[in-house]
PDB file of N, CA and C in Angstrom:
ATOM      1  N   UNK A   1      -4.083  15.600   2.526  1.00  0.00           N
ATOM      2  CA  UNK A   1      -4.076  14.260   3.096  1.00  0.00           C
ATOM      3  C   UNK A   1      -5.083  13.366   2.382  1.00  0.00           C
ATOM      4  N   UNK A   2      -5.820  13.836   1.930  1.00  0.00           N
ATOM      5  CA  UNK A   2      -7.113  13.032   0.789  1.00  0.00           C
ATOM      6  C   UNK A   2      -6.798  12.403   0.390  1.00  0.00           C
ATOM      7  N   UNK A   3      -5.970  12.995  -0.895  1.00  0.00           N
ATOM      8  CA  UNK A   3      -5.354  12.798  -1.994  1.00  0.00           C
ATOM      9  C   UNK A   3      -4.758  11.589  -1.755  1.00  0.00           C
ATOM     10  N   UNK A   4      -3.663  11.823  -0.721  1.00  0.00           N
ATOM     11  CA  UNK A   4      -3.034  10.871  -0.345  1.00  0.00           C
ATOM     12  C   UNK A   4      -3.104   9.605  -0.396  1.00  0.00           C
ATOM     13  N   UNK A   5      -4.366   9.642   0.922  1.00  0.00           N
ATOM     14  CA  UNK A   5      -5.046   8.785   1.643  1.00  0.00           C
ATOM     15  C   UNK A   5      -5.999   7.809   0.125  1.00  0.00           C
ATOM     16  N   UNK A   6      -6.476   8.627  -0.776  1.00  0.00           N
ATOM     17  CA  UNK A   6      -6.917   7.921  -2.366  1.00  0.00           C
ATOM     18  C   UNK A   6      -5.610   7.436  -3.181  1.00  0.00           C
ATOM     19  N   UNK A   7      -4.478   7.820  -2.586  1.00  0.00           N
ATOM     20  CA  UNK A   7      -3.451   6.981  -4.086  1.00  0.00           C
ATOM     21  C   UNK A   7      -3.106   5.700  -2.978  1.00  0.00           C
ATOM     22  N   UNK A   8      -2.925   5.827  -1.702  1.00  0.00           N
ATOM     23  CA  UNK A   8      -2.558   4.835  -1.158  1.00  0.00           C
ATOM     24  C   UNK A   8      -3.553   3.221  -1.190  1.00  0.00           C
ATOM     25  N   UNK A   9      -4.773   4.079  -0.957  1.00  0.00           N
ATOM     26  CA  UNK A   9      -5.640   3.283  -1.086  1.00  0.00           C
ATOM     27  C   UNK A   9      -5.583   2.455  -2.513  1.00  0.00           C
ATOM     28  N   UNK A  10      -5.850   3.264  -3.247  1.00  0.00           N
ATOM     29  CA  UNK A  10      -5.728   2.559  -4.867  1.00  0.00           C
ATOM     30  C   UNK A  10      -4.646   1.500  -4.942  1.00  0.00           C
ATOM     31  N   UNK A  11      -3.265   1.672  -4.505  1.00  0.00           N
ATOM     32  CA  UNK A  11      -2.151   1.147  -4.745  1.00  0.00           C
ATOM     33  C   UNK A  11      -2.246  -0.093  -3.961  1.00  0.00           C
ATOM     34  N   UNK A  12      -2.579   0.333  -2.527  1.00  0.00           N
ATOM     35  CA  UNK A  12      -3.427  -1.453  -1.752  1.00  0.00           C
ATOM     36  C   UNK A  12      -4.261  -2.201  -3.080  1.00  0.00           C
ATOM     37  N   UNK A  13      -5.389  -1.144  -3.325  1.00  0.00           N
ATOM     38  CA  UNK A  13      -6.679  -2.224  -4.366  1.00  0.00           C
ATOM     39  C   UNK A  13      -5.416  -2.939  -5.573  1.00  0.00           C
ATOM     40  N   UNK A  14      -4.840  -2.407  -6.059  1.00  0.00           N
ATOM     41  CA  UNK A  14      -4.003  -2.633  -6.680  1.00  0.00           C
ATOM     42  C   UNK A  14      -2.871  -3.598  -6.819  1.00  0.00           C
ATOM     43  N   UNK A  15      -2.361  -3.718  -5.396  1.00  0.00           N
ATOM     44  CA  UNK A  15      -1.273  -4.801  -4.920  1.00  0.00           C
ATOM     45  C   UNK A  15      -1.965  -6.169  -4.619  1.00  0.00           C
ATOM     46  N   UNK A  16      -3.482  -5.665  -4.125  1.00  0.00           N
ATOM     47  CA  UNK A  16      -4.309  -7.197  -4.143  1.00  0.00           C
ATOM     48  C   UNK A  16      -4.989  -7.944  -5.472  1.00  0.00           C
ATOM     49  N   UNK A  17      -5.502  -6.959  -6.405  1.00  0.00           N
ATOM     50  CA  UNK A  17      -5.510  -7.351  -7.720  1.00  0.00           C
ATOM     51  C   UNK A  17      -4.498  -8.247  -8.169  1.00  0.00           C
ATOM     52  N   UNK A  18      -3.349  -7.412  -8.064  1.00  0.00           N
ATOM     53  CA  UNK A  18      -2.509  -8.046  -8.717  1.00  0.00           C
ATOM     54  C   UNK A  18      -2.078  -9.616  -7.833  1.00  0.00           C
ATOM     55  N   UNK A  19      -2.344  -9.354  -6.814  1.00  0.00           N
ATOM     56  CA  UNK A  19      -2.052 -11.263  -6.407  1.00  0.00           C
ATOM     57  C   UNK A  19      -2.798 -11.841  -6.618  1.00  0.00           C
ATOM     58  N   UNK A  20      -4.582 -11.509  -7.331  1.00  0.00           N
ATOM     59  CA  UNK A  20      -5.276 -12.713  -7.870  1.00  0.00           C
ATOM     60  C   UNK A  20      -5.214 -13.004  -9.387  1.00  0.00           C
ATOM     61  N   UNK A  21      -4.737 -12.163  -9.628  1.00  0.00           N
ATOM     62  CA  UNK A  21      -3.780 -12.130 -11.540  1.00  0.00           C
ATOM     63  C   UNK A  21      -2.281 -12.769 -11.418  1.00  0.00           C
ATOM     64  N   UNK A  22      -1.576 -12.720 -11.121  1.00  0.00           N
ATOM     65  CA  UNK A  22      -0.224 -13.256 -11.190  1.00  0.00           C
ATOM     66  C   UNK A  22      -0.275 -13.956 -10.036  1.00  0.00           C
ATOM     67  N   UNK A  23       1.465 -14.840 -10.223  1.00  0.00           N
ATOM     68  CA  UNK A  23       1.539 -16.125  -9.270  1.00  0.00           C
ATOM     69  C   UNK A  23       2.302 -15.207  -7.887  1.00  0.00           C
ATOM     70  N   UNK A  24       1.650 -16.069  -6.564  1.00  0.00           N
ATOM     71  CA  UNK A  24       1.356 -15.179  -5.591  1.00  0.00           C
ATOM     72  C   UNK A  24       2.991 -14.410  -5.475  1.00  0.00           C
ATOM     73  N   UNK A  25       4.271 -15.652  -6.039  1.00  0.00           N
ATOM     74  CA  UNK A  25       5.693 -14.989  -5.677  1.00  0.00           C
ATOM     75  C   UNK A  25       5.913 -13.340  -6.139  1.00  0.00           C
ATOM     76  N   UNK A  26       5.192 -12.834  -7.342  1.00  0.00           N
ATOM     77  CA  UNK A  26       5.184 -11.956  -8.138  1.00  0.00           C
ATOM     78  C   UNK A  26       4.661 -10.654  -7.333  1.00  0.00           C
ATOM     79  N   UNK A  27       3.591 -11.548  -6.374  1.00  0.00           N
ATOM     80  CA  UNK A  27       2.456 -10.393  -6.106  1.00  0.00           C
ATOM     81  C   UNK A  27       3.392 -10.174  -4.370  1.00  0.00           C
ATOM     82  N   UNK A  28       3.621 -10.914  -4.444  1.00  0.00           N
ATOM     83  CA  UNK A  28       5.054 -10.818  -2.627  1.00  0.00           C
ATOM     84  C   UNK A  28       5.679  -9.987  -2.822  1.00  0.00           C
ATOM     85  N   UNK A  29       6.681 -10.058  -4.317  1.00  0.00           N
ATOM     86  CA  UNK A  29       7.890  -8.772  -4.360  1.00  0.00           C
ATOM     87  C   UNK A  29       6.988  -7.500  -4.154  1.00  0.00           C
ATOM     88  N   UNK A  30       5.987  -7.531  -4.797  1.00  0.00           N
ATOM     89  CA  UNK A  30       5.708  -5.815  -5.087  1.00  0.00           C
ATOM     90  C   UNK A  30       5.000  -5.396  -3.636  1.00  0.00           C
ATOM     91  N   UNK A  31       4.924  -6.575  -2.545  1.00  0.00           N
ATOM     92  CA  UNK A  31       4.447  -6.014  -1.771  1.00  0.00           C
ATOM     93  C   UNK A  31       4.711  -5.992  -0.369  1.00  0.00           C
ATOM     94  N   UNK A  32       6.193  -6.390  -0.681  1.00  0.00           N
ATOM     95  CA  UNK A  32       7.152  -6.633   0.127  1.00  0.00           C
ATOM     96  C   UNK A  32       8.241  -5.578  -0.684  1.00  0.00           C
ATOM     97  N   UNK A  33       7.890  -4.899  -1.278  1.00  0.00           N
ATOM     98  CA  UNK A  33       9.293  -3.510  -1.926  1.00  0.00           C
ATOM     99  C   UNK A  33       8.976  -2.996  -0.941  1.00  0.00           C
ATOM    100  N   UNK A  34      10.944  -2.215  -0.442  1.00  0.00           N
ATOM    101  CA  UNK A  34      11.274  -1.279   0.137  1.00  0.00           C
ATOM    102  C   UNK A  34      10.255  -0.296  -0.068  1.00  0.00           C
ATOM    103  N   UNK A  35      10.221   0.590  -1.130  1.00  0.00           N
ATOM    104  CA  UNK A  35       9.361   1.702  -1.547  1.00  0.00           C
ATOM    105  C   UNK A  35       7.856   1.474  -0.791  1.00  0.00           C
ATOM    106  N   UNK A  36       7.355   0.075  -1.671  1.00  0.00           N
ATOM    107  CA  UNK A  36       5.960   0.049  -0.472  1.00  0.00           C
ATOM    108  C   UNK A  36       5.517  -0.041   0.573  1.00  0.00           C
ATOM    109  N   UNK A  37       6.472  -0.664   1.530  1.00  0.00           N
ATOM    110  CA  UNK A  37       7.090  -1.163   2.668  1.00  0.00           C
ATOM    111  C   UNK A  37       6.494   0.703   3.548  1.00  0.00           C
ATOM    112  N   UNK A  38       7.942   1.465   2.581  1.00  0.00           N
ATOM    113  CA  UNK A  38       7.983   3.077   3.459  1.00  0.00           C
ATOM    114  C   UNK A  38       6.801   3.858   3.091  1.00  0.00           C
ATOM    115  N   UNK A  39       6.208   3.446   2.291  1.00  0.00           N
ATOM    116  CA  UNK A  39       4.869   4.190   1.660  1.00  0.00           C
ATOM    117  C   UNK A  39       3.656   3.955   2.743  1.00  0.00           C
ATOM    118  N   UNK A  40       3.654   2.872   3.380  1.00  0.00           N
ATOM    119  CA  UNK A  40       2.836   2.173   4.263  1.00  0.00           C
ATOM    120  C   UNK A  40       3.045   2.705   5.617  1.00  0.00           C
ATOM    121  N   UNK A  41       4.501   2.346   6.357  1.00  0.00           N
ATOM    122  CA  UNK A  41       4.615   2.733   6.985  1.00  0.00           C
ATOM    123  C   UNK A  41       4.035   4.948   7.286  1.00  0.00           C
ATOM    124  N   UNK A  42       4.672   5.337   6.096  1.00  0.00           N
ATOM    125  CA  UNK A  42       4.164   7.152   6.203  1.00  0.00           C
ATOM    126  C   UNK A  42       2.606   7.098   6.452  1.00  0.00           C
ATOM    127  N   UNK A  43       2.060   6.337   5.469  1.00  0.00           N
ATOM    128  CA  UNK A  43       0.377   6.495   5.632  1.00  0.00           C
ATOM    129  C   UNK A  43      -0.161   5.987   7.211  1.00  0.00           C
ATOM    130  N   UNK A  44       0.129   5.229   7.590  1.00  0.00           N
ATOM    131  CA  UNK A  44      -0.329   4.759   8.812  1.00  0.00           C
ATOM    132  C   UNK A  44       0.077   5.406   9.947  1.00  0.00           C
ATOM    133  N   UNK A  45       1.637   5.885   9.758  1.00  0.00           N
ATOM    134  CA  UNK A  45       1.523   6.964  10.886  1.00  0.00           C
ATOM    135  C   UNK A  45       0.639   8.390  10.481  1.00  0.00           C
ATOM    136  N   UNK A  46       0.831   8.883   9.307  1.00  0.00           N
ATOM    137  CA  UNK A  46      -0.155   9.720   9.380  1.00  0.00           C
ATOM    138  C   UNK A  46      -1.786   9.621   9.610  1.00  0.00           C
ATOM    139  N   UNK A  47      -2.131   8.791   9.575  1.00  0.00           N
ATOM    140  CA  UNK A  47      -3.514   8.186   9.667  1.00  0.00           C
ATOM    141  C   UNK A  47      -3.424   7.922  11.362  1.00  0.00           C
ATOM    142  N   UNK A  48      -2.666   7.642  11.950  1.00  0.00           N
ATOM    143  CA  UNK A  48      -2.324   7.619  13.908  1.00  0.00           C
ATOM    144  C   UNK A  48      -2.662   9.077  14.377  1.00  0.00           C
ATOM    145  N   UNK A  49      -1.750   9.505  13.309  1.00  0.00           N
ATOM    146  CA  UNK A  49      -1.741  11.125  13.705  1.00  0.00           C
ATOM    147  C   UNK A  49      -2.989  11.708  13.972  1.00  0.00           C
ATOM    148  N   UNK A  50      -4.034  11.432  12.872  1.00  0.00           N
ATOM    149  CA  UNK A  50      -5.407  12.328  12.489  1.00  0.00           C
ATOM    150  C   UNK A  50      -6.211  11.666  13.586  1.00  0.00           C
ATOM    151  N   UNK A  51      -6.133  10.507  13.835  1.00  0.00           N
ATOM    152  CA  UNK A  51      -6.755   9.532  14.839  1.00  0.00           C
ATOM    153  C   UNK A  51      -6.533  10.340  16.755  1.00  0.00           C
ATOM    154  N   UNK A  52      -5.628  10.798  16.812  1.00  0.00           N
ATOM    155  CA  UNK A  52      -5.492  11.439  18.175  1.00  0.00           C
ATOM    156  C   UNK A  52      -6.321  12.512  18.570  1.00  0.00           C
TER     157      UNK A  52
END
């Protein structure tokens, strides 16, 4: 779950980088993708989970 919990994280630092580098429409798609969308959703329920 570490591991995890470090690529997800990175990929947030990452999706916000990138909206102060490119124009914000650019930095919307990638963070509004399906893929990231379900990537988010898994981490946060697992992160609910550890929280109980």
């Amino acid at each position: 779950m570490a591991h995890r919990l470090q690529e997800f994280i990175a990929y947030q630092k990452d999706t916000a980088q990138l909206g102060m580098n490119v124009p914000p429409k650019v930095a919307l798609i990638q963070a509004t993708d399906e893929a990231t969308i379900k990537g988010r959703e898994v981490m946060i329920k697992a992160i609910c989970r550890r929280g109980s």
